[in-house]
Protein backbone atom coordinates (compact mmCIF):
# COMPACT_ATOMS: atom_id res chain seq x y z
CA UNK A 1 -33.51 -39.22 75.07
CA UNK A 2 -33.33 -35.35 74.08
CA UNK A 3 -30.06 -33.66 73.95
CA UNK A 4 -29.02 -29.85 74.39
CA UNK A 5 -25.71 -28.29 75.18
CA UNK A 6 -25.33 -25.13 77.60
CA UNK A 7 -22.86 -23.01 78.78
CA UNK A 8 -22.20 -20.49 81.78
CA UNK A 9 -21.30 -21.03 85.37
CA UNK A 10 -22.41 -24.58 86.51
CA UNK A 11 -24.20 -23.03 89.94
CA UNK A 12 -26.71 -21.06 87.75
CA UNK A 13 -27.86 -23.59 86.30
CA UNK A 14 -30.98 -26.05 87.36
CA UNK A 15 -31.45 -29.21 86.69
CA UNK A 16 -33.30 -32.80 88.38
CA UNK A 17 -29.53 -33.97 89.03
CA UNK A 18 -26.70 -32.14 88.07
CA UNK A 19 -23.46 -34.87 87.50
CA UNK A 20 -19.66 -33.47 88.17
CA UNK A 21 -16.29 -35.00 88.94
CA UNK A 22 -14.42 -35.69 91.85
CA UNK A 23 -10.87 -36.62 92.06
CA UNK A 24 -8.86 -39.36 94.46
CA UNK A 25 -8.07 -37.55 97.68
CA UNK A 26 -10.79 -35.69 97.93
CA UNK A 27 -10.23 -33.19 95.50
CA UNK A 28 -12.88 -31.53 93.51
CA UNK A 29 -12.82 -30.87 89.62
CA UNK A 30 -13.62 -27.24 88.65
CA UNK A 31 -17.54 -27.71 88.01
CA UNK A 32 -17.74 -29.57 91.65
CA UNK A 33 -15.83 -26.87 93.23
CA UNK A 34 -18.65 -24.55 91.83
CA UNK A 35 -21.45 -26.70 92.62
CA UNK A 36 -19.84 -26.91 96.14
CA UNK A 37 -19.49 -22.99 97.04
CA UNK A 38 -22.51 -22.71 95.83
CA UNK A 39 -24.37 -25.35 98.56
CA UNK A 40 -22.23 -23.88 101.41
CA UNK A 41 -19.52 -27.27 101.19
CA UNK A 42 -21.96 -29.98 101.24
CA UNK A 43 -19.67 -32.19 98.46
CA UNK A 44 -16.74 -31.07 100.74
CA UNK A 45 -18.00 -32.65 103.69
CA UNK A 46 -19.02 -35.78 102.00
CA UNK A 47 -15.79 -36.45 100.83
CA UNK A 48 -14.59 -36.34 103.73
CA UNK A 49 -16.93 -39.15 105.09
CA UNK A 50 -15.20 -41.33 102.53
CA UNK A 51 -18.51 -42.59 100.52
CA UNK A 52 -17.11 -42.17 97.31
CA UNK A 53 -12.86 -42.79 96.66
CA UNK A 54 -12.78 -41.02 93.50
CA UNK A 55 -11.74 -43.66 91.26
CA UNK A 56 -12.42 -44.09 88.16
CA UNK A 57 -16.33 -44.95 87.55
CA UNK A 58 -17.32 -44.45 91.16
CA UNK A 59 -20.56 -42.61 92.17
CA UNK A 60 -22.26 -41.30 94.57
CA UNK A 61 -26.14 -39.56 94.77
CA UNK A 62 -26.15 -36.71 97.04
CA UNK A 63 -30.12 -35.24 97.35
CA UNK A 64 -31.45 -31.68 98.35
CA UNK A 65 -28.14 -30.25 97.51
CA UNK A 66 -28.58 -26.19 97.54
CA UNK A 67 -31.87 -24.66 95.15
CA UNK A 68 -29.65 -25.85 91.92
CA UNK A 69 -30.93 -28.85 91.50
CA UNK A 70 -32.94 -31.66 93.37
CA UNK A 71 -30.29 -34.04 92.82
CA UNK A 72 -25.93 -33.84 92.76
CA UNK A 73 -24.14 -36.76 91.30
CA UNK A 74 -20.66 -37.03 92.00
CA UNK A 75 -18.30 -39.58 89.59
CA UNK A 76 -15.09 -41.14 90.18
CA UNK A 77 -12.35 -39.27 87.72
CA UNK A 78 -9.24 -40.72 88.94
CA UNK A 79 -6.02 -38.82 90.25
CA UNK A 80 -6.44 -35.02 90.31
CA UNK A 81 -4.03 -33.24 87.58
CA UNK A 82 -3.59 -36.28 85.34
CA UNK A 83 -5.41 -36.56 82.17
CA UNK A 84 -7.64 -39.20 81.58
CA UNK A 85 -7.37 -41.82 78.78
CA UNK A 86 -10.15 -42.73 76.66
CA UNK A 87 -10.80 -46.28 78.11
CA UNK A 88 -11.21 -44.33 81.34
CA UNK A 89 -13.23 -41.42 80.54
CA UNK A 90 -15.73 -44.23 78.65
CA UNK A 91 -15.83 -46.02 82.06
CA UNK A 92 -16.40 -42.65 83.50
CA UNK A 93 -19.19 -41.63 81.76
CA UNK A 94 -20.90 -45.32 81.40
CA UNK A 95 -20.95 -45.39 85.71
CA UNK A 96 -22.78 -41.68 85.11
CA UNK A 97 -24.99 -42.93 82.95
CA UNK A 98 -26.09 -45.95 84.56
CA UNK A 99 -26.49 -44.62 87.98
CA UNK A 100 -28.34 -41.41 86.48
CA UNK A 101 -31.04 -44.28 84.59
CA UNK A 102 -31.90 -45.77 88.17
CA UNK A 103 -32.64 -42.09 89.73
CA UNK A 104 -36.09 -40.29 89.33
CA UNK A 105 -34.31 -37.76 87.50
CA UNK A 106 -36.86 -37.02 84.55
CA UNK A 107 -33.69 -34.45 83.11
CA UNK A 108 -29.56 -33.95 84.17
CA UNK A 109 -26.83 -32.06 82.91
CA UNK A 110 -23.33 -33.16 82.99
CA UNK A 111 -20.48 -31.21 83.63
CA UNK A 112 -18.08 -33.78 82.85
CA UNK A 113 -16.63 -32.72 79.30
CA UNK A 114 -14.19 -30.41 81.22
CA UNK A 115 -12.16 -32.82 82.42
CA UNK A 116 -9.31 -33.56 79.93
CA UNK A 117 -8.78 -36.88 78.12
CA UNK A 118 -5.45 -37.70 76.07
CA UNK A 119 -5.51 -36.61 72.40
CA UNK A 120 -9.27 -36.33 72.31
CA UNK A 121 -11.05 -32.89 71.92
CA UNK A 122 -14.52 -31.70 73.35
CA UNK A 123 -16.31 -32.96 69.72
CA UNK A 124 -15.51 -36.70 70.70
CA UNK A 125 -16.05 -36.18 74.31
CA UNK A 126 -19.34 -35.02 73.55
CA UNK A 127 -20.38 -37.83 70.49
CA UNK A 128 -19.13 -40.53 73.65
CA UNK A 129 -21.58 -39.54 75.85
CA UNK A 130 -24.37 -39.70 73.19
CA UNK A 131 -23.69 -42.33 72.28
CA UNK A 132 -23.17 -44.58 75.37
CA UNK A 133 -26.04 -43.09 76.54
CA UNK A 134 -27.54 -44.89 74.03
CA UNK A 135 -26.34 -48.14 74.89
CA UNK A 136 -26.90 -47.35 78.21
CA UNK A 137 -30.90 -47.10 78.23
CA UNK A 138 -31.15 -49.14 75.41
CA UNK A 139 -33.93 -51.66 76.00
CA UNK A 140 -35.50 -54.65 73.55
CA UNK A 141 -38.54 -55.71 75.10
CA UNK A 142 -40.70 -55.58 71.71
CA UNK A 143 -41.95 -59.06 71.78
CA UNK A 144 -43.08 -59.11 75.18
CA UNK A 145 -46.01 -59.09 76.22
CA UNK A 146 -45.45 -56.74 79.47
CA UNK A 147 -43.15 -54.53 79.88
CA UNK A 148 -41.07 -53.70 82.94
CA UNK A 149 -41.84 -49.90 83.78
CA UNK A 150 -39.92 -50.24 86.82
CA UNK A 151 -36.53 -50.84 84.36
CA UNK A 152 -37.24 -47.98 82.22
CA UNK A 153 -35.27 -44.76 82.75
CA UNK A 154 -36.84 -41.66 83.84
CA UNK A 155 -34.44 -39.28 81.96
CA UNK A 156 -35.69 -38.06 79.60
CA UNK A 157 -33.39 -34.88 78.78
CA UNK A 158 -29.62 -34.69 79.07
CA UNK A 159 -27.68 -31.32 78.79
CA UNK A 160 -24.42 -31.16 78.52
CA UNK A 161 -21.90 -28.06 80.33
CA UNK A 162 -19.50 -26.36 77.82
CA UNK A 163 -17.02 -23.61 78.87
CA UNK A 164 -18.49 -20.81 75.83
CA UNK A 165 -20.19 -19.96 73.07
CA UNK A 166 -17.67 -21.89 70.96
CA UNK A 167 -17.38 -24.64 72.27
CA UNK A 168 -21.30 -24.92 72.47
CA UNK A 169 -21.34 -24.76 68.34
CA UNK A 170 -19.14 -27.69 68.62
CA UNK A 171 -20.91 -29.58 70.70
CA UNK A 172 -24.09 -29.12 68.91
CA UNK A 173 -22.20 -30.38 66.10
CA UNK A 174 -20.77 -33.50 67.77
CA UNK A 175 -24.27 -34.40 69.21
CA UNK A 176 -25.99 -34.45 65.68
CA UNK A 177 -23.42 -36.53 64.78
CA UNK A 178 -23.57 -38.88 67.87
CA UNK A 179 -27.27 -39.04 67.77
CA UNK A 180 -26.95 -40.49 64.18
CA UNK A 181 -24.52 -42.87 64.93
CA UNK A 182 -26.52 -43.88 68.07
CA UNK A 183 -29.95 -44.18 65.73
CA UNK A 184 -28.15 -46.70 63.68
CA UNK A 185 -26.52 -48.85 66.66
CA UNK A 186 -30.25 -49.07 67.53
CA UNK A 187 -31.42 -49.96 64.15
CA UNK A 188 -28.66 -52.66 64.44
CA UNK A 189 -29.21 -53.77 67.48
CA UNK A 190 -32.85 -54.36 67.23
CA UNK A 191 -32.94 -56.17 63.74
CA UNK A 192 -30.08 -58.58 65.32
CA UNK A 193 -32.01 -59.35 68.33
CA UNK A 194 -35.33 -60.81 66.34
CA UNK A 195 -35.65 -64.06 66.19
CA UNK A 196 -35.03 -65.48 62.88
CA UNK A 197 -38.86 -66.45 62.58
CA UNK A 198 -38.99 -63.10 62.38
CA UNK A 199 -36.44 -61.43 60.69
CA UNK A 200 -36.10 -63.35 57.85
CA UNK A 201 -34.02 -62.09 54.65
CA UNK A 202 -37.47 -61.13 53.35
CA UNK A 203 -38.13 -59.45 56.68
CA UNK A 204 -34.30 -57.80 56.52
CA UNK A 205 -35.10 -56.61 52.87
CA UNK A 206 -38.29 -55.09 53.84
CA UNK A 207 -36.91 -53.09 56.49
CA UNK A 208 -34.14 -51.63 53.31
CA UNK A 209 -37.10 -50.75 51.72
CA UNK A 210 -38.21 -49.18 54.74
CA UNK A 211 -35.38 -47.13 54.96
CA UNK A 212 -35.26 -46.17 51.47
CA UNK A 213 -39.45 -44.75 51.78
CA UNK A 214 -38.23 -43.09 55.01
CA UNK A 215 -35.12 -41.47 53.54
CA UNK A 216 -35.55 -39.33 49.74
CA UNK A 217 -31.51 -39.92 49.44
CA UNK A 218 -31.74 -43.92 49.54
CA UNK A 219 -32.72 -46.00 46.69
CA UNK A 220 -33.24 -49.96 48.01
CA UNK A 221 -32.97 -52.63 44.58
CA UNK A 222 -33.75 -55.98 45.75
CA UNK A 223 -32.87 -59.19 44.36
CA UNK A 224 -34.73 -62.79 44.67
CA UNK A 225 -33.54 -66.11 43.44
CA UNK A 226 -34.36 -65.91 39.50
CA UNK A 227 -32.40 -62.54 39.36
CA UNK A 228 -29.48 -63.56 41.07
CA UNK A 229 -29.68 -67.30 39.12
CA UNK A 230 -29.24 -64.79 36.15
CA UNK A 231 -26.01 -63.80 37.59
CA UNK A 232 -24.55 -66.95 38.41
CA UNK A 233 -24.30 -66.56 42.36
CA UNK A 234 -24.36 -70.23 42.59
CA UNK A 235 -22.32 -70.27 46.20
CA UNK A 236 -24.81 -67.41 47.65
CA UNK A 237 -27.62 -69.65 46.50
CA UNK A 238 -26.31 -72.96 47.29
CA UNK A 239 -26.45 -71.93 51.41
CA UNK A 240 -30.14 -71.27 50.70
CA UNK A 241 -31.26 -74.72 49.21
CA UNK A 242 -31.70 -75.73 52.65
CA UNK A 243 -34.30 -73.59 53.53
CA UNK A 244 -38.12 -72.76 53.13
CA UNK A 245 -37.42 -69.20 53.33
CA UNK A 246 -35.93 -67.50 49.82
CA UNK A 247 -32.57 -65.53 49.91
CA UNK A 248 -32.11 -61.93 48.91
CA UNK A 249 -30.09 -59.46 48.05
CA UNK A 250 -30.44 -56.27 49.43
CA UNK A 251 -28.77 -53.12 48.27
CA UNK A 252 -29.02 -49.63 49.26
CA UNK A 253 -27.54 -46.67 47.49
CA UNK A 254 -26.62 -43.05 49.11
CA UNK A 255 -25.52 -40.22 46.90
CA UNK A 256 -24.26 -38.01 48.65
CA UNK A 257 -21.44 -36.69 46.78
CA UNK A 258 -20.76 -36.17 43.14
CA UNK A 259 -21.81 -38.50 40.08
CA UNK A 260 -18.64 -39.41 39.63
CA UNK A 261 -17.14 -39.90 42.94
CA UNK A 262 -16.41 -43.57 43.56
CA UNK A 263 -18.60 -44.84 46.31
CA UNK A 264 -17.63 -46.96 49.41
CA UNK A 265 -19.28 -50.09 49.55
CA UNK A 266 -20.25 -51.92 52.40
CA UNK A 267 -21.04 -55.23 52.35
CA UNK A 268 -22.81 -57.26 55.47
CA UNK A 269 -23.35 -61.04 56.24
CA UNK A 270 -26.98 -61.40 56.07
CA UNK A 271 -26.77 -65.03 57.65
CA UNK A 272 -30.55 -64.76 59.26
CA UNK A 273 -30.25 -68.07 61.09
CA UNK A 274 -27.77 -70.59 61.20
CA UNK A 275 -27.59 -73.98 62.32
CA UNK A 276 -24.53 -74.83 60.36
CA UNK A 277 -26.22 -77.07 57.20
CA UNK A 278 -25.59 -80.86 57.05
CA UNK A 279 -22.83 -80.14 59.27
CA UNK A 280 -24.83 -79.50 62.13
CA UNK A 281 -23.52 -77.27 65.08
CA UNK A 282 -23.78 -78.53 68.46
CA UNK A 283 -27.40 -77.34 70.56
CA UNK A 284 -26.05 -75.28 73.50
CA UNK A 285 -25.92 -71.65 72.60
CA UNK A 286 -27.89 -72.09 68.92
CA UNK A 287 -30.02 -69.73 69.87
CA UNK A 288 -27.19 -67.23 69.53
CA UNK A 289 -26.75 -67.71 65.73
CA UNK A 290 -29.76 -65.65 65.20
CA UNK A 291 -27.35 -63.18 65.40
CA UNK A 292 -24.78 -64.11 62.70
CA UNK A 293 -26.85 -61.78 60.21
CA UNK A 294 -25.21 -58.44 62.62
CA UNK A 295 -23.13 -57.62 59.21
CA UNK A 296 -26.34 -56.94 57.37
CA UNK A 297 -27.56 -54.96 59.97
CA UNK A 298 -24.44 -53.17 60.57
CA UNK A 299 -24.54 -52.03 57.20
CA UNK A 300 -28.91 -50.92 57.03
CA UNK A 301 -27.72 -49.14 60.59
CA UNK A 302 -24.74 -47.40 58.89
CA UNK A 303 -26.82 -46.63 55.35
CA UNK A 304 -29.67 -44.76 57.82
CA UNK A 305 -26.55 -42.80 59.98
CA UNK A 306 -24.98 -41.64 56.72
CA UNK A 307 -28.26 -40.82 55.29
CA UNK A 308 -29.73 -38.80 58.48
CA UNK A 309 -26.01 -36.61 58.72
CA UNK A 310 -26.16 -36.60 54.78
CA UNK A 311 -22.65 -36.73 54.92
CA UNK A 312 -21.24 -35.88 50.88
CA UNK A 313 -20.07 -39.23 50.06
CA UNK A 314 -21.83 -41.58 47.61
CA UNK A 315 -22.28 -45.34 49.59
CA UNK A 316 -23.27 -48.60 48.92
CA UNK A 317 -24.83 -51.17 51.01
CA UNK A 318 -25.09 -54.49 49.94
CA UNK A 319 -26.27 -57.56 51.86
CA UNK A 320 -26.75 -60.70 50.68
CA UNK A 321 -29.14 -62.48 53.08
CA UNK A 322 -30.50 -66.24 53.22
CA UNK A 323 -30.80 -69.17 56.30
CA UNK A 324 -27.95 -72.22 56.46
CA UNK A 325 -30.37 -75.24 57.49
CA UNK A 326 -30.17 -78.75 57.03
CA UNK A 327 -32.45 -80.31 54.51
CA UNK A 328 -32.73 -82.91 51.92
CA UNK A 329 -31.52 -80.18 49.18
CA UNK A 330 -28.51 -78.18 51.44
CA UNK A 331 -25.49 -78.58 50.92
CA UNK A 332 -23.28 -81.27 51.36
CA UNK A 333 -19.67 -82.07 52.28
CA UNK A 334 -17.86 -82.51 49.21
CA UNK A 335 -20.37 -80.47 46.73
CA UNK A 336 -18.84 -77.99 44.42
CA UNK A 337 -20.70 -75.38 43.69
CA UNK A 338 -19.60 -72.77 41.27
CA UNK A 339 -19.87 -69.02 42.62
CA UNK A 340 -20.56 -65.54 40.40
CA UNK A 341 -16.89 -64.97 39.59
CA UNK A 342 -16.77 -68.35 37.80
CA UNK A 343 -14.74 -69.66 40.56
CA UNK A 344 -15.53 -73.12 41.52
CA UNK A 345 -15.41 -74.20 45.87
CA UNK A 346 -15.39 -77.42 47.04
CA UNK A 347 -17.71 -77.38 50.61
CA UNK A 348 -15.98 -78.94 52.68
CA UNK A 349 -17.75 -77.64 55.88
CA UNK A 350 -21.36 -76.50 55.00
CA UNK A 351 -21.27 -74.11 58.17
CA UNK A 352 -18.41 -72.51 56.49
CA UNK A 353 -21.20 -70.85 54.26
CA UNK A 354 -20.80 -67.09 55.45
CA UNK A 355 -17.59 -66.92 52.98
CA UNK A 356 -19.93 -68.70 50.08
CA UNK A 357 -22.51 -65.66 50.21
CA UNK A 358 -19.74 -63.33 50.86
CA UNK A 359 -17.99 -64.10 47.80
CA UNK A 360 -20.69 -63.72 45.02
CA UNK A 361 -21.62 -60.36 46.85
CA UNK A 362 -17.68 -59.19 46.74
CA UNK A 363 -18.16 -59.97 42.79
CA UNK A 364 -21.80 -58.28 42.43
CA UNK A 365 -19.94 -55.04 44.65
CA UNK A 366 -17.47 -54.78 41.35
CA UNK A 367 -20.16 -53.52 39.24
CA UNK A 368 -20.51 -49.87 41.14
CA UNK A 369 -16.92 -49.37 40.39
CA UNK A 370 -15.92 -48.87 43.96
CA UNK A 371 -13.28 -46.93 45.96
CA UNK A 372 -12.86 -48.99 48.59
CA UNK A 373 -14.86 -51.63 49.59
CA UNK A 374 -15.09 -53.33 53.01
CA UNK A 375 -17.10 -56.45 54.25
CA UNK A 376 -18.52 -57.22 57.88
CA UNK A 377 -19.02 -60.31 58.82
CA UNK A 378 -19.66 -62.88 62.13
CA UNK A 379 -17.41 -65.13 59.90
CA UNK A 380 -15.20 -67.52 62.61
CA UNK A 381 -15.28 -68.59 65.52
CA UNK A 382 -11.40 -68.70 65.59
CA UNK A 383 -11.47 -64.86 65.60
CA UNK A 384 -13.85 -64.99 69.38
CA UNK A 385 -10.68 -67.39 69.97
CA UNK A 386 -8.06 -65.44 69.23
CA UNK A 387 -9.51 -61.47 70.16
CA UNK A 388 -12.33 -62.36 72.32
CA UNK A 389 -15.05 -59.46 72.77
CA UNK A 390 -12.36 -56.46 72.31
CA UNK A 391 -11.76 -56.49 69.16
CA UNK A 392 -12.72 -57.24 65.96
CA UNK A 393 -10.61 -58.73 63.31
CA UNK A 394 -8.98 -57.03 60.44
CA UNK A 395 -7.27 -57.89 57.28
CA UNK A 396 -7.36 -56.49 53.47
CA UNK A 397 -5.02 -56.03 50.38
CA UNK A 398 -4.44 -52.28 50.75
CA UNK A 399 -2.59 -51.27 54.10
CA UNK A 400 -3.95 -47.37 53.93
CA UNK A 401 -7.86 -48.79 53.89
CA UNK A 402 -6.27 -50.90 56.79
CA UNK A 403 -4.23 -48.17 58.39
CA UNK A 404 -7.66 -45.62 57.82
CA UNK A 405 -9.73 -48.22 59.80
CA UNK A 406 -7.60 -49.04 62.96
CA UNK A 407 -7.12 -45.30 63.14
CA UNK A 408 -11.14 -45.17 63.17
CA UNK A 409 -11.38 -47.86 65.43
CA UNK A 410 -8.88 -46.05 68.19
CA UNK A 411 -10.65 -42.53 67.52
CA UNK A 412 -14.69 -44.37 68.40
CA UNK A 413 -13.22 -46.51 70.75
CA UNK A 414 -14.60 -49.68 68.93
CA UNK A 415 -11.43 -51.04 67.98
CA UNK A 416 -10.01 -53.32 65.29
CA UNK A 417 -6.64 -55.19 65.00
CA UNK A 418 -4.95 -56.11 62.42
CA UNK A 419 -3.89 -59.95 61.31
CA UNK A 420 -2.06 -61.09 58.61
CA UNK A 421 -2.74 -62.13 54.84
CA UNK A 422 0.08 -63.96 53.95
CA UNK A 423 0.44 -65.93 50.75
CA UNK A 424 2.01 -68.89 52.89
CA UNK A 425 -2.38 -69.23 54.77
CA UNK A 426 -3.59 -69.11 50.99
CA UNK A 427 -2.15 -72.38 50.49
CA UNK A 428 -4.25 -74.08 53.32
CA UNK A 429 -7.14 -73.65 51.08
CA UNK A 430 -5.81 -75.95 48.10
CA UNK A 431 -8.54 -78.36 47.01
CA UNK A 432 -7.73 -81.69 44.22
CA UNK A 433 -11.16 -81.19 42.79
CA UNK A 434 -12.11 -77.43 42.79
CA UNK A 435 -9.89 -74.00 42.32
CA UNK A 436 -10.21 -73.99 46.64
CA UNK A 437 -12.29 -75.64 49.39
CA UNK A 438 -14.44 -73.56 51.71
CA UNK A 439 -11.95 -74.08 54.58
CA UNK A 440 -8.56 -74.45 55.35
CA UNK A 441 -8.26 -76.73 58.21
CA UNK A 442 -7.90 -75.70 62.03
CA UNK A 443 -5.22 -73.19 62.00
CA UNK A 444 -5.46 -69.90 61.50
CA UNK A 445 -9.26 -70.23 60.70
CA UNK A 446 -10.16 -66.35 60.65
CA UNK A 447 -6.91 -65.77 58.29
CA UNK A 448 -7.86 -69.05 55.80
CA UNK A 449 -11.15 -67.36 55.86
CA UNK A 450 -10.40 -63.65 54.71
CA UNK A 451 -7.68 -65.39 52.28
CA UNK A 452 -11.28 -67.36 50.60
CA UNK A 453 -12.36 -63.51 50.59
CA UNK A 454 -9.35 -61.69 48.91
CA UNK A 455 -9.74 -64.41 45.81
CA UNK A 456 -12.40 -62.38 44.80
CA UNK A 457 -11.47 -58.76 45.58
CA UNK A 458 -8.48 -58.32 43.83
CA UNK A 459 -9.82 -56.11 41.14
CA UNK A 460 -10.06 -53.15 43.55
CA UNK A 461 -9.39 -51.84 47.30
CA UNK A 462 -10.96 -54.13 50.35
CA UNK A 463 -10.88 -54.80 53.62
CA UNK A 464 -12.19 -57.41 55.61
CA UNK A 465 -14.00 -56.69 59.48
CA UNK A 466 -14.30 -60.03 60.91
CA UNK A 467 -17.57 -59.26 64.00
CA UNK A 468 -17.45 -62.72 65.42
CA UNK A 469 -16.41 -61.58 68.95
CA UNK A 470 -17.64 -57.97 69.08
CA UNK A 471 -20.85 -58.14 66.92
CA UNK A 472 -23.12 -59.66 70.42
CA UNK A 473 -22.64 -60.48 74.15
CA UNK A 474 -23.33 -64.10 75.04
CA UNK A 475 -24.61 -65.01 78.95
CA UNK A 476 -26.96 -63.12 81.36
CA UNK A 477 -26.04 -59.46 79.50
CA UNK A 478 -27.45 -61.26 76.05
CA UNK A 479 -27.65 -59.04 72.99
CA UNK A 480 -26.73 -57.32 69.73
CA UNK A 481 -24.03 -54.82 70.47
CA UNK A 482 -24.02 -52.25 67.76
CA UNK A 483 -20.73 -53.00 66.79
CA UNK A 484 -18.71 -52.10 64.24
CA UNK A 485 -21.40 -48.99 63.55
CA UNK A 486 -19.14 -46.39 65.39
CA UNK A 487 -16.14 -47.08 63.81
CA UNK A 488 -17.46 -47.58 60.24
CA UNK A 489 -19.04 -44.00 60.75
CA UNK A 490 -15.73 -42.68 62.62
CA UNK A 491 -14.13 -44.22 58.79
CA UNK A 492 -17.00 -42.39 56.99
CA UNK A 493 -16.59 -39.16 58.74
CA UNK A 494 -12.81 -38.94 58.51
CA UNK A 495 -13.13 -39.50 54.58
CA UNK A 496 -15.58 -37.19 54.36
CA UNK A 497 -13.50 -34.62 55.94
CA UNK A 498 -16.60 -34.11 58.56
């Protein structure tokens, strides 16, 4: 989908369907007033008829409305004089969207970033609706072997109303950046929803690679089992004894700032399929844990947005990637395996094993001498538990990286919240044989988790994104969600002072 912005008086311009707001009570925002002078009070007199309320993400298709434009779609904006919130104008502009995909409409322009939203300016109004427009048309029908023309959308070109000439240079602005952003939630999504015959952590490595040929400022180094052997990452390989298919390590550098800038690294659960290890997880829903590798991909989606905005930070990505199967040579309950840092874990639970490839990649991300560094990772089921699909879980040793990211989360609308990391959960992970066990018993099962993590990050600034619950949707809506891209490049932007 292409995307320009305009400006000028809303009933001079021509479009396939032209999308404005209308208020509860029948009461017309500024660009629908236009629009309805303009066709001699045809919106007026539809209102009237009661077809559409006004409310918040309703709609309504009007057709043959004046010579402006084939097609007038009228949305829902709520109560006439009050501002909207955020949550709303997303709604909003998702019910535009959506109803816009199933018209014939090969192009539209919205004239919906006049209405006014609480504390957000006409930049983030604008990146929204790139990027749920996105999301919105975002189809993966790769692996089929027909696809469904009939759910395609016909738009093909969006424009987007501004008041001026200045606000149009912003808007440009915001939609570079939102088209970025979006590029990556697609990269994410679509290596997340292969199958893991597929996308294997060769397959995952090779698209790095990919991204690396595609993109002058990335340089891809990836490691196979002798190299990392060398470095003693005896937990990340332990998970991998299980299966046919050899573990990497993928990493992907940006520099996009000075030599000697720290860099931000990123590092992603690469978990390409897991069925738990000796300790087998239950059949319904397996299929699902394709998807516990959406840290990787978060980071590859993030590494291509930060590359195509070439935003003047220096970032690292780092992945470490393998399958948790059972086999003759996995893992068992009770093993203690010793991990990079010299650290030694008893396994207690073998599908515990995101943490065990977690924590020789925290100790490999030591070596690039890092500002801050923050992991993503489908890591517990306690967090779907205890946030459900809202929000994903936060926790880290430095409350400004924490503070930083909440405050990105609020700003892209993908949203974080914090939890605790108490000394007092550290203790749950005592083990009599090892320095700690892999888990740390039913309670509190995200916070025992991201306490495992901190063991190995206290040499410099980290935070922990736990994607368990926001990272994919489960039931007839199935699929990778893109998730926590937007607010890892909301975090990226705001250090970068973009």
């Amino acid at each position: 989908m292409e995307f320009s912005v305009k400006h000028g008086p809303v009933e001079k311009q021509r479009s396939a369907c032209i999308v404005v707001g209308v208020h509860e009570k029948h009461k017309l925002s500024p660009a629908a007033a236009a629009l309805d002078a303009a066709c001699g009070g045809l919106i007026t007199r539809t209102l009237k008829g009661d077809d559409i309320k006004g409310k918040v993400g309703d709609s309504l298709l009007l057709h043959h409305v004046g010579d402006q434009a084939e097609r007038v779609l009228l949305v829902g904006c709520g109560k006439a004089g009050e501002a909207l919130s955020a949550a709303d104008y997303r709604t909003l502009l998702t019910a535009a969207l959506t109803a816009l995909k199933g018209t014939g409409a090969r192009d539209a322009l919205l004239a919906l970033a006049e209405l006014e939203v609480k504390e957000r300016d006409l930049a983030w109004k604008v990146r929204q609706t790139v990027e749920l427009a996105g999301n919105v048309i975002y189809q993966f029908d790769q692996l089929k072997s027909k696809k469904d023309d009939k759910e395609r959308p016909h738009v093909k070109k969006v424009s987007l109303l501004v008041a001026d000439a200045a606000a149009e240079k912003v808007a440009r602005e915001a939609v570079r950046q939102g088209q970025a952003i979006q590029a990556g939630m697609k990269l994410t999504k679509d290596l997340a929803n292969l199958p893991g015959n597929i996308c294997t952590p060769r397959y995952l490595a090779e698209q790095a690679e990919q991204l690396a040929k595609d993109n002058k400022k990335l340089k891809a180094t990836i490691l196979d089992e002798q190299e990392m052997e060398k470095l003693g990452m005896g937990a990340l390989l332990s998970v991998a004894k299980g299966s046919r298919q050899p573990p990497r390590l993928i990493v992907l550098e940006y520099q996009g700032g000075k030599k000697k800038d720290k860099p931000v690294v990123l590092v992603g659960k690469g978990l390409t399929f897991d069925a738990g290890g000796i300790s087998l997880k239950p059949a319904a829903a397996m299929d699902e844990m394709k998807y516990d590798m959406c840290g990787g991909a978060t980071v590859l989606g993030v590494m291509q947005a930060v590359a195509e905005l070439e935003l003047p930070l220096n970032v690292v990505g780092v992945v470490p990637s393998s399958e948790n199967l059972p086999d003759g040579a996995a893992n068992k309950p009770g093993d203690i395996v010793t991990s990079m840092s010299g650290q030694t874990i008893e396994i207690l639970n073998t599908d515990a094993e995101g943490r065990l490839i977690l924590c020789d990649a925290l100790t490999y991300a030591k070596r690039f001498d890092p500002a801050v560094v923050i992991d993503i990772a489908t890591l517990t089921g306690a967090c779907v538990v205890a946030l459900g699909a809202h929000a994903s879980g936060l926790l880290g040793n430095d409350q400004g990286l924490v503070d930083a990211l909440l405050a990105a989360g609020q700003a892209s609308g993908d949203r974080a919240w914090q939890m605790p990391l108490w000394p007092e959960y550290d203790e749950q992970l005592k083990s009599p044989f090892a320095d700690m066990a892999n888990i740390g018993g039913k309670e509190a099962g995200t916070i025992t988790a991201a306490c495992f993590l901190a063991r190995y990050t206290k040499e410099y600034t980290w935070a922990h994104l736990d994607i368990a619950g926001t990272a994919w949707k489960s039931g007839n809506g199935k699929g990778a969600t893109g998730r926590p891209v937007p607010l890892l490049m909301q975090y990226l932007l705001h250090r970068s002072g973009a």
